[in-house]
C-alpha atoms as a PDB file:
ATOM      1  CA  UNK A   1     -77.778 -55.934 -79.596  1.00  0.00           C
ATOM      2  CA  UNK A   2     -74.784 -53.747 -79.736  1.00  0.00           C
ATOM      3  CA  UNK A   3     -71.851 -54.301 -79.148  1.00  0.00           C
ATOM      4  CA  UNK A   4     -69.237 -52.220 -78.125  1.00  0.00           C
ATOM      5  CA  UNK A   5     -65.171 -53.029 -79.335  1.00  0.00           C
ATOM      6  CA  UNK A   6     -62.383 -50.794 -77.450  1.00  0.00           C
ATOM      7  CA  UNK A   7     -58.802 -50.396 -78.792  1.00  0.00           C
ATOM      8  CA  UNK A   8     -56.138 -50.300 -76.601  1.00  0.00           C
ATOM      9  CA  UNK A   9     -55.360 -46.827 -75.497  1.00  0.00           C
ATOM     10  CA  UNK A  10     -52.235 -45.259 -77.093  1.00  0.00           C
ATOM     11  CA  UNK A  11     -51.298 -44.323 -73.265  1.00  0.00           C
ATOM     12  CA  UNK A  12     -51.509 -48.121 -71.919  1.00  0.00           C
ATOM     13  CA  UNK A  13     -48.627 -48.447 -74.837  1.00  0.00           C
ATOM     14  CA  UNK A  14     -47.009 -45.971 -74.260  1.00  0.00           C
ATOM     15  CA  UNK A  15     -46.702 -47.271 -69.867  1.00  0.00           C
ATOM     16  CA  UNK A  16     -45.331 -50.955 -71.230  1.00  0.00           C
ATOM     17  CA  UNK A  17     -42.874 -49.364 -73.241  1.00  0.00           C
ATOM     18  CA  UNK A  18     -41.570 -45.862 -71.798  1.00  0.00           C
ATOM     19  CA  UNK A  19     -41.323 -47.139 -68.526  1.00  0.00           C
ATOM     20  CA  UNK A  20     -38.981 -49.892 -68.623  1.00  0.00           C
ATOM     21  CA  UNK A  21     -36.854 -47.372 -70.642  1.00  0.00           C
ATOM     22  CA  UNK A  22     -36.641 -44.920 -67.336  1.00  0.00           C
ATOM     23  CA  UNK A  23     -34.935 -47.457 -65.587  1.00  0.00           C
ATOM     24  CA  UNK A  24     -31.814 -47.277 -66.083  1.00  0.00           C
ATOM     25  CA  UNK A  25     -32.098 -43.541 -64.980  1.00  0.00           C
ATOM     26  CA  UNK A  26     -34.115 -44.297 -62.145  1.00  0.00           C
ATOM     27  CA  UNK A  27     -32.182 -47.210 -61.119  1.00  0.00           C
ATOM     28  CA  UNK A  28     -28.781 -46.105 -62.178  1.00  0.00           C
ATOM     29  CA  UNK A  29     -25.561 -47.498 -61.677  1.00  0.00           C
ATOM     30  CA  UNK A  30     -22.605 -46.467 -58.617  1.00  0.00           C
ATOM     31  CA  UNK A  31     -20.761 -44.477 -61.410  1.00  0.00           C
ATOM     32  CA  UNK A  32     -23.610 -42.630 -63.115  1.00  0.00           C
ATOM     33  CA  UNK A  33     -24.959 -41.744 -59.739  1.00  0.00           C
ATOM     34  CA  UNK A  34     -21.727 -39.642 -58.465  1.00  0.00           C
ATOM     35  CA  UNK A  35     -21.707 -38.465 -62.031  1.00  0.00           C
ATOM     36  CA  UNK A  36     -25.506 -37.376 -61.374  1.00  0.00           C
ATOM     37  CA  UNK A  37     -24.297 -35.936 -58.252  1.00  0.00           C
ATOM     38  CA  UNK A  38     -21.573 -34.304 -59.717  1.00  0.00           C
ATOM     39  CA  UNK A  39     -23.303 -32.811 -62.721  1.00  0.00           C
ATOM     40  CA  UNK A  40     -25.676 -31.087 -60.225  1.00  0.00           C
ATOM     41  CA  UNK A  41     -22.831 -29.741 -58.158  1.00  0.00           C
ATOM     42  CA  UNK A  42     -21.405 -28.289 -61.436  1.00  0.00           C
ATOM     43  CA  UNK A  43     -24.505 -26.637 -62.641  1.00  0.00           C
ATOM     44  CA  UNK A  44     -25.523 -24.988 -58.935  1.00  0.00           C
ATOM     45  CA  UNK A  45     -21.763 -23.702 -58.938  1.00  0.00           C
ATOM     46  CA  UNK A  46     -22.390 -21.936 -62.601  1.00  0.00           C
ATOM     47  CA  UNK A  47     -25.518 -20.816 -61.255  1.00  0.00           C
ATOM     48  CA  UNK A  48     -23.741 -19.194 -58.246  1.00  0.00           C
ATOM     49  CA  UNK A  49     -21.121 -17.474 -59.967  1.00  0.00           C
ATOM     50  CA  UNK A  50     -23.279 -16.330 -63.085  1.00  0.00           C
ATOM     51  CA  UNK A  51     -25.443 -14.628 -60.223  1.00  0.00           C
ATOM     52  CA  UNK A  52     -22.480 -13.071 -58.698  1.00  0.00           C
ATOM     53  CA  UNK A  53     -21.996 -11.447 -62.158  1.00  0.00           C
ATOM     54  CA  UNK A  54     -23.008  -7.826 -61.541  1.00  0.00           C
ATOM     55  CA  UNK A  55     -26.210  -6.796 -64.458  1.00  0.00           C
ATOM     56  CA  UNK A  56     -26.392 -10.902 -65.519  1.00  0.00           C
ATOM     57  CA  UNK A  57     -29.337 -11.550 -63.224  1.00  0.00           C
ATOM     58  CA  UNK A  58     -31.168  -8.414 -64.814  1.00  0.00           C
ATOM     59  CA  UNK A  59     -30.095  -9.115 -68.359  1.00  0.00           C
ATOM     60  CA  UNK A  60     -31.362 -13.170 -67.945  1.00  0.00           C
ATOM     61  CA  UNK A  61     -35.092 -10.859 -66.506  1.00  0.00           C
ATOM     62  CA  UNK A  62     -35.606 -10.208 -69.425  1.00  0.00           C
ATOM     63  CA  UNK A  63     -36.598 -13.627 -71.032  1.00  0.00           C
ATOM     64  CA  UNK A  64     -37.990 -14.781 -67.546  1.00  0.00           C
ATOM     65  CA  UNK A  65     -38.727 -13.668 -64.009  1.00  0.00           C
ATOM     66  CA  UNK A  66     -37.125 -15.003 -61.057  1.00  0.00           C
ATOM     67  CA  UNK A  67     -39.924 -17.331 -60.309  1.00  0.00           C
ATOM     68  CA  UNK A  68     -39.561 -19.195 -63.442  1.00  0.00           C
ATOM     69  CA  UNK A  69     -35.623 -19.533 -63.659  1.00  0.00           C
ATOM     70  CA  UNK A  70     -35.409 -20.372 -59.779  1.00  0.00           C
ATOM     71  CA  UNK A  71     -38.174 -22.761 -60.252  1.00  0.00           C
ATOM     72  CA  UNK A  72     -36.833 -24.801 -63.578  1.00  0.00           C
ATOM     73  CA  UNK A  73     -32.970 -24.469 -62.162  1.00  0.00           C
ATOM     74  CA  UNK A  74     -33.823 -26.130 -58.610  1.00  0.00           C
ATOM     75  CA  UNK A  75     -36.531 -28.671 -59.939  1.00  0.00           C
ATOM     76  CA  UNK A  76     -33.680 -29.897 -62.129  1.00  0.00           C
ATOM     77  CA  UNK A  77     -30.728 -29.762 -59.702  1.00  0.00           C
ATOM     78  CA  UNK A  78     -33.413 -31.681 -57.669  1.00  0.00           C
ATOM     79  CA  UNK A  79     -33.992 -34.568 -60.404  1.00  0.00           C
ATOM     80  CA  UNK A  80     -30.265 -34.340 -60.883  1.00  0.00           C
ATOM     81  CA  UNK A  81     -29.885 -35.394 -57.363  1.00  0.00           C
ATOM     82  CA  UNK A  82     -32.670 -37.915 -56.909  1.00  0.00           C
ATOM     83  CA  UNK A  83     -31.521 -39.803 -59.645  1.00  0.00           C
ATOM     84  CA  UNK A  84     -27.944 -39.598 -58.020  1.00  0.00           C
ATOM     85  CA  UNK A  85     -29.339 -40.992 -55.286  1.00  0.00           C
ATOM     86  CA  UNK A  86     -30.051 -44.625 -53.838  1.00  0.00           C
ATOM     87  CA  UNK A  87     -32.732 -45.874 -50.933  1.00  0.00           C
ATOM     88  CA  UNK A  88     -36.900 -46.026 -51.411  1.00  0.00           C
ATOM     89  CA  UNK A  89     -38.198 -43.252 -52.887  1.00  0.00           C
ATOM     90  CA  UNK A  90     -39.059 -41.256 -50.111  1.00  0.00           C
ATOM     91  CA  UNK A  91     -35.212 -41.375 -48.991  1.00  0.00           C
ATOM     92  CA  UNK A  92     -34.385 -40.308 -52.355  1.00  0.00           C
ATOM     93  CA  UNK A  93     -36.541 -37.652 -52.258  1.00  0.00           C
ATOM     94  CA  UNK A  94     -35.808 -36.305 -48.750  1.00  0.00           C
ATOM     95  CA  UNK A  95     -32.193 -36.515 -50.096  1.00  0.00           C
ATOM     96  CA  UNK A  96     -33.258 -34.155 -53.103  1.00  0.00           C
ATOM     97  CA  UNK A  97     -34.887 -31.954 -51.068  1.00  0.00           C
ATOM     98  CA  UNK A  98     -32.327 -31.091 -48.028  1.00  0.00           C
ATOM     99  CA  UNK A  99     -29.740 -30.864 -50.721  1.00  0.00           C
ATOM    100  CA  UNK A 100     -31.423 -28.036 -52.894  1.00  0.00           C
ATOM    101  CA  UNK A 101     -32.343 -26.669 -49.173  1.00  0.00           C
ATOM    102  CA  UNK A 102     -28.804 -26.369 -48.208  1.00  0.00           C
ATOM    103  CA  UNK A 103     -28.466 -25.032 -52.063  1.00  0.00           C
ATOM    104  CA  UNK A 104     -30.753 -22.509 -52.273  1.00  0.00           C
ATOM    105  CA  UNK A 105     -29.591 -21.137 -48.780  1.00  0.00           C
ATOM    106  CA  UNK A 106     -26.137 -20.682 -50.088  1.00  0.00           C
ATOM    107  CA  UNK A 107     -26.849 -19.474 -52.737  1.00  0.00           C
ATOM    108  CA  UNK A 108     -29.401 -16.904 -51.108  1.00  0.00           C
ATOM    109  CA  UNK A 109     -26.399 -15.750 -48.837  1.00  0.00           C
ATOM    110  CA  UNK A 110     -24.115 -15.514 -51.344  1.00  0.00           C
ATOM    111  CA  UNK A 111     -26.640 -12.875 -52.881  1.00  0.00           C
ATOM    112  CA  UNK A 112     -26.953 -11.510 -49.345  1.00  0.00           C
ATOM    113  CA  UNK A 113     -23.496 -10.331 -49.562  1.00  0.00           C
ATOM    114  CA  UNK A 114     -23.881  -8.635 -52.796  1.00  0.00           C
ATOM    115  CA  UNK A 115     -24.629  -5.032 -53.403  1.00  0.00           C
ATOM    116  CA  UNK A 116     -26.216  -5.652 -56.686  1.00  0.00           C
ATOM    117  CA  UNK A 117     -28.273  -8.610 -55.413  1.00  0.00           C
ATOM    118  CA  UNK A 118     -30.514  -9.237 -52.497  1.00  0.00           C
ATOM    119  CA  UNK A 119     -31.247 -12.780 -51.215  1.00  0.00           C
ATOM    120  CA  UNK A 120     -34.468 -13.629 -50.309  1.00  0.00           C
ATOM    121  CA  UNK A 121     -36.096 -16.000 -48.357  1.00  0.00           C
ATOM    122  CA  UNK A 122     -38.828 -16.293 -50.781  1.00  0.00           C
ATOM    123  CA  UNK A 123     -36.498 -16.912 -53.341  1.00  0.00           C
ATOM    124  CA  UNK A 124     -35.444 -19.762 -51.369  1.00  0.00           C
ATOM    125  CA  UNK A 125     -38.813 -21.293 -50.767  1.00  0.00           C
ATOM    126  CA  UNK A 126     -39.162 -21.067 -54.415  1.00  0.00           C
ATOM    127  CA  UNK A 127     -36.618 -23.100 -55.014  1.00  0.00           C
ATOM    128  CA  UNK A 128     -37.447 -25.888 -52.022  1.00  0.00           C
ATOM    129  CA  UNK A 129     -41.049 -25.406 -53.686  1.00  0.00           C
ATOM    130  CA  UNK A 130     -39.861 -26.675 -56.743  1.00  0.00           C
ATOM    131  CA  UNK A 131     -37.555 -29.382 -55.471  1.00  0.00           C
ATOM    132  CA  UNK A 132     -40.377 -30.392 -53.558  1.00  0.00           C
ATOM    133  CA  UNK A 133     -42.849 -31.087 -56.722  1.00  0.00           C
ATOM    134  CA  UNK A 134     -39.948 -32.492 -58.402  1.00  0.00           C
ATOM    135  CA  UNK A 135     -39.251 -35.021 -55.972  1.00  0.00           C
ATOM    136  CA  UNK A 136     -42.774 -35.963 -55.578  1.00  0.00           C
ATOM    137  CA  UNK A 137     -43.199 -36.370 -59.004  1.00  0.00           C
ATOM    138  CA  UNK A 138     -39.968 -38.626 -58.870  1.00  0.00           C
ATOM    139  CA  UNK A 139     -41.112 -40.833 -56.289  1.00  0.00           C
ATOM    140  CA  UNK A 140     -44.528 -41.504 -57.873  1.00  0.00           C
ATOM    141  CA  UNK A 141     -42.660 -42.601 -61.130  1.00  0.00           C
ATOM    142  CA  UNK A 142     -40.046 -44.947 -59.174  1.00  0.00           C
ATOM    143  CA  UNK A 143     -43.024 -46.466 -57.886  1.00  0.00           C
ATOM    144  CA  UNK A 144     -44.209 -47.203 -61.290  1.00  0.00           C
ATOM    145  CA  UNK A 145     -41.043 -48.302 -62.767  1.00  0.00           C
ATOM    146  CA  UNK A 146     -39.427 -51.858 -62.537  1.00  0.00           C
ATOM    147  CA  UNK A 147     -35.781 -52.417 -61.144  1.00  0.00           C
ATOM    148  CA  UNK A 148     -34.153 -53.859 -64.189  1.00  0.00           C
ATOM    149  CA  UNK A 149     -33.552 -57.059 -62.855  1.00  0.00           C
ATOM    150  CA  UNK A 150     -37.149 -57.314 -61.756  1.00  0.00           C
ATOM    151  CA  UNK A 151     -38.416 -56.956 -65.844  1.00  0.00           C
ATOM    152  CA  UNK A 152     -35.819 -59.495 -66.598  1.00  0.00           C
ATOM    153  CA  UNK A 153     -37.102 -61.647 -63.930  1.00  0.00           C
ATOM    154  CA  UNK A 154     -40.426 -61.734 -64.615  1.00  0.00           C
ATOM    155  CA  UNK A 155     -41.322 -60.382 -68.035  1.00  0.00           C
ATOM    156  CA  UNK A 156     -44.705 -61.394 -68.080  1.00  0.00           C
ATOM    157  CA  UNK A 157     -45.299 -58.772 -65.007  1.00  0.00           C
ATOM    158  CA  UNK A 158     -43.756 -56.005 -66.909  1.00  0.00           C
ATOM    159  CA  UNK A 159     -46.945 -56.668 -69.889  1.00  0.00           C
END
């Protein structure tokens, strides 16, 4: 007869102890959420005006194409802005993604206006795109992650 022993997998571990540790970004508090919000505010107003810069945009080419920097700067202003937000996870991300919507449209017109830049509506659904996966990928980890008080609660569930 054989018989057949099985270690616990590394990732299993890794679940009991990683995601209690997202929760306090996940589930943050009033203070750090406006901060959250206001962090993400900052950054798409640096992004606006370093655009408006006339040869930045074709400088910043160089090291990546506009797919990749409009994709990475909106999937984080969107994760900036989930985790600034509060309701289920699908509020949160519907939040996200309207916000980076009503970003990415500014900042597309704002380019508009520009004789050195050209706003694009693909640019634009590259960035919803991305705030889009982001926000997905969000609400599939809320779903997995405890409320704090709910580990504290009932630590045997959290095992």
């Amino acid at each position: 007869m054989v018989t057949l022993t099985f270690a616990p997998s590394p990732l299993l571990y890794c679940h009991h102890v990683a995601m209690p540790a997202l929760s306090p970004l996940l589930y943050a508090e009033p203070r750090h959420r406006r901060a959250m919000h206001a962090v993400a505010l900052l950054i798409f107003t640096c992004i606006v005006i370093a655009g408006s810069v006339p040869g930045a945009r074709a400088e910043v080419g160089e090291f990546a194409s506009g797919l990749v920097l409009h994709s990475l700067a909106y999937a984080a202003l969107a994760t900036l802005w989930f985790l600034g937000s509060t309701g289920s996870g699908l509020q949160r991300a519907l939040k996200a993604v309207l916000a980076i919507a009503l970003m990415g449209a500014f900042d597309e017109s704002v380019q508009h206006f520009l004789p050195y830049r050209s706003g694009t509506v693909h640019d634009w659904l590259v960035d919803v795109s991305a705030a889009t996966v982001a926000a997905i990928l969000l609400t599939a980890l809320l779903a997995r992650v405890p409320m704090p008080h709910a580990v504290r609660a009932a630590p045997e569930r959290a095992r």
